[in-house]
Protein backbone atom coordinates (compact mmCIF):
# COMPACT_ATOMS: atom_id res chain seq x y z
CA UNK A 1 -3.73 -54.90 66.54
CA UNK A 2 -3.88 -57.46 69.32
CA UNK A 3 -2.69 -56.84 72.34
CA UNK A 4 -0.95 -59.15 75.27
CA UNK A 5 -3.47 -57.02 77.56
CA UNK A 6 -6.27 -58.05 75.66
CA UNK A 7 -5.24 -61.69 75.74
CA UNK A 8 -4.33 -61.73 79.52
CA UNK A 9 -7.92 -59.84 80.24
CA UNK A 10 -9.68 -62.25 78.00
CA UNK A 11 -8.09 -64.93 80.15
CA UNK A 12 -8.44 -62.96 84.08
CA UNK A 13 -12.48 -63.26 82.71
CA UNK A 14 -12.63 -66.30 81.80
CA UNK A 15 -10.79 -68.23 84.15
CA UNK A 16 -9.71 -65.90 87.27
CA UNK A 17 -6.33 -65.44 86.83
CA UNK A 18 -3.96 -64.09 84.48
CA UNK A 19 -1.04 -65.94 83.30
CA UNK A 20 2.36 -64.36 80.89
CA UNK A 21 2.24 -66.78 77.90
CA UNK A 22 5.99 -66.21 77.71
CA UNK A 23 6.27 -67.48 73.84
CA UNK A 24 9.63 -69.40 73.29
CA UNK A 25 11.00 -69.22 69.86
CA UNK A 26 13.09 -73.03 69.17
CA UNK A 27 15.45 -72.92 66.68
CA UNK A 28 15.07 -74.72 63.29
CA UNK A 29 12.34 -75.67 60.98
CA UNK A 30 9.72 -77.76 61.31
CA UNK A 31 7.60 -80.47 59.43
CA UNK A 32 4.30 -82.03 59.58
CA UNK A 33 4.24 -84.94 56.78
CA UNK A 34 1.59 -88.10 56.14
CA UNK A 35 2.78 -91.21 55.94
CA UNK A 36 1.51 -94.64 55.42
CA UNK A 37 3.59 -96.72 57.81
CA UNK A 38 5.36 -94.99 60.04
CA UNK A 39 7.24 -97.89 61.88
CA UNK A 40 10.20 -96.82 59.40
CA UNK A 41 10.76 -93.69 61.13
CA UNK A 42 11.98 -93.94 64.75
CA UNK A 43 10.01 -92.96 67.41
CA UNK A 44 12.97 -90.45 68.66
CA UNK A 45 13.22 -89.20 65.17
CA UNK A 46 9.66 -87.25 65.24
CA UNK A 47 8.37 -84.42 67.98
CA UNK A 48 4.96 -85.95 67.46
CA UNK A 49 2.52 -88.50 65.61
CA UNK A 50 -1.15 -88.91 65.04
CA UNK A 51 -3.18 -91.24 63.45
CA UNK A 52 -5.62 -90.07 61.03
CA UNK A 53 -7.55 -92.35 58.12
CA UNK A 54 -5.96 -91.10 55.72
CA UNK A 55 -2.23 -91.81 57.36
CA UNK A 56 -0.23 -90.84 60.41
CA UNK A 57 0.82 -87.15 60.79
CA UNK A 58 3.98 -86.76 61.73
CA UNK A 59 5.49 -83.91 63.33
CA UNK A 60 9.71 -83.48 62.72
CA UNK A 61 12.10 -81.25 62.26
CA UNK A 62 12.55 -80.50 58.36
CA UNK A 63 16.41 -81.84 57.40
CA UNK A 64 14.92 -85.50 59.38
CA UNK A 65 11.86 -85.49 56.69
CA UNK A 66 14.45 -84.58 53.88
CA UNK A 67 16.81 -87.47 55.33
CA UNK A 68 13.96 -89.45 54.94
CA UNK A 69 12.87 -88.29 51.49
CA UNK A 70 9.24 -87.48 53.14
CA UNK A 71 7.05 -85.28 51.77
CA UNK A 72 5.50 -82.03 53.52
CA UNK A 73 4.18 -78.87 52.14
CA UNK A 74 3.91 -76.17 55.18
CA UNK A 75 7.72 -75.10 56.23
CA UNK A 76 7.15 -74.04 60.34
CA UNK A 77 8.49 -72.13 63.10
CA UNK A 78 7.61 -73.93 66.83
CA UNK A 79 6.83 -71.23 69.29
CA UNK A 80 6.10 -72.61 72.79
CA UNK A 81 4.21 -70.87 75.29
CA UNK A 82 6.21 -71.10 77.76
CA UNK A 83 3.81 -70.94 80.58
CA UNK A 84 1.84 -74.03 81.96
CA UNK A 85 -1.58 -73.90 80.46
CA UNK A 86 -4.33 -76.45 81.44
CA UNK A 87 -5.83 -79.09 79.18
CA UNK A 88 -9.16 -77.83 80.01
CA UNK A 89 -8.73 -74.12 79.96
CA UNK A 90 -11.33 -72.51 77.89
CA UNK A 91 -10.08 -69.48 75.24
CA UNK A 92 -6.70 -69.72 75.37
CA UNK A 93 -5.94 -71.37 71.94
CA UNK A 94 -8.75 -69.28 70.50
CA UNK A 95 -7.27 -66.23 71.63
CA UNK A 96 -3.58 -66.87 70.90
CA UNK A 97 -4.93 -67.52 67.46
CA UNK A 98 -7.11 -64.93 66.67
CA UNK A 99 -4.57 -62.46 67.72
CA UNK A 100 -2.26 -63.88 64.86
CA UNK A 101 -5.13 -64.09 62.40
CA UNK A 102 -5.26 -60.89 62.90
CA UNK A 103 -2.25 -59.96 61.67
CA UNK A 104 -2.27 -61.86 58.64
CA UNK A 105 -0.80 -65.10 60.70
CA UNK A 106 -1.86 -68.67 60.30
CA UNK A 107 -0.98 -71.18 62.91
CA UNK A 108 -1.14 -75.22 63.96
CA UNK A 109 -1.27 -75.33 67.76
CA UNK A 110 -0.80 -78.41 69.32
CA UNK A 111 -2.22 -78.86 73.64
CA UNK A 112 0.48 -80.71 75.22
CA UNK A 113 0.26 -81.81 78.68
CA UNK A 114 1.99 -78.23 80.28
CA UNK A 115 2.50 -76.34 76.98
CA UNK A 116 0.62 -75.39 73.92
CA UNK A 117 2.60 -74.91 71.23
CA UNK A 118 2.29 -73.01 67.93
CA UNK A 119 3.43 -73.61 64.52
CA UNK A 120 3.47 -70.82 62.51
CA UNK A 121 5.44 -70.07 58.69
CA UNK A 122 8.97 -69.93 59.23
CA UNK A 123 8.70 -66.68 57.52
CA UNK A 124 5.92 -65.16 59.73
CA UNK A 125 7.94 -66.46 63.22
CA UNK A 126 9.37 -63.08 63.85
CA UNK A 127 6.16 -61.20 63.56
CA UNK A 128 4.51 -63.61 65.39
CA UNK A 129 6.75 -63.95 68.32
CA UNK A 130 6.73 -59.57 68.37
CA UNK A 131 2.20 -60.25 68.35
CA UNK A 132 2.63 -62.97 71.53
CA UNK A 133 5.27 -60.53 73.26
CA UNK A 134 3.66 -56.88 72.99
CA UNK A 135 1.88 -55.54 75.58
């Protein structure tokens, strides 16, 4: 199993320091739907957007794509880590993820500016949040 000590060494080699990645559970579920036109959907209504060829991803909570009648196919838990992380750290991602691969765990992390932040099954959020938090 992956450890928090392996992930905080990984990180104290690879960039000098240490950090706690402090994973925050939010409540509620979480969507990430394609749509066509998005100027339908209000900005507020949606955690996220990106434009792709095929359509603009969307990122919202799930009962706002159901009010909207959007479709979506992967159900998520948002875990933030609650520490600031750089944009230009190198591993971090990589290792947060592999240590849920591990386990069986498949995620969608978004970089924010301060945050990264994972997406993970609803059903897996428990186990996941128990991988990020044991040392």
């Amino acid at each position: 199993s992956f450890k928090l000590q392996e992930i905080n060494q990984f990180i104290t080699i690879h960039t000098m320091s240490p950090i706690s990645i402090s994973p925050i559970l939010h409540p509620g579920e979480y969507v990430f739907c394609s749509i066509v036109d998005p100027r339908n959907i209000p900005k507020s209504s949606f955690l996220m957007s990106f434009e792709e060829p095929e359509g603009t991803t969307l990122l919202l909570k799930k009962e706002v794509a159901d009010q909207y009648h959007l479709t979506y196919s992967f159900v998520a838990s948002w875990i933030m880590i609650a520490e600031h992380t750089t944009l230009d750290a190198v591993g971090i991602t990589a290792t947060i993820s592999t240590a849920l691969a591990r386990e069986g765990i498949g995620c969608n992390v978004i970089a924010a500016f301060y945050h990264d932040h994972i997406f993970v099954q609803s059903e897996d959020a428990i186990k996941a949040m128990a991988i990020l938090t044991t040392c």
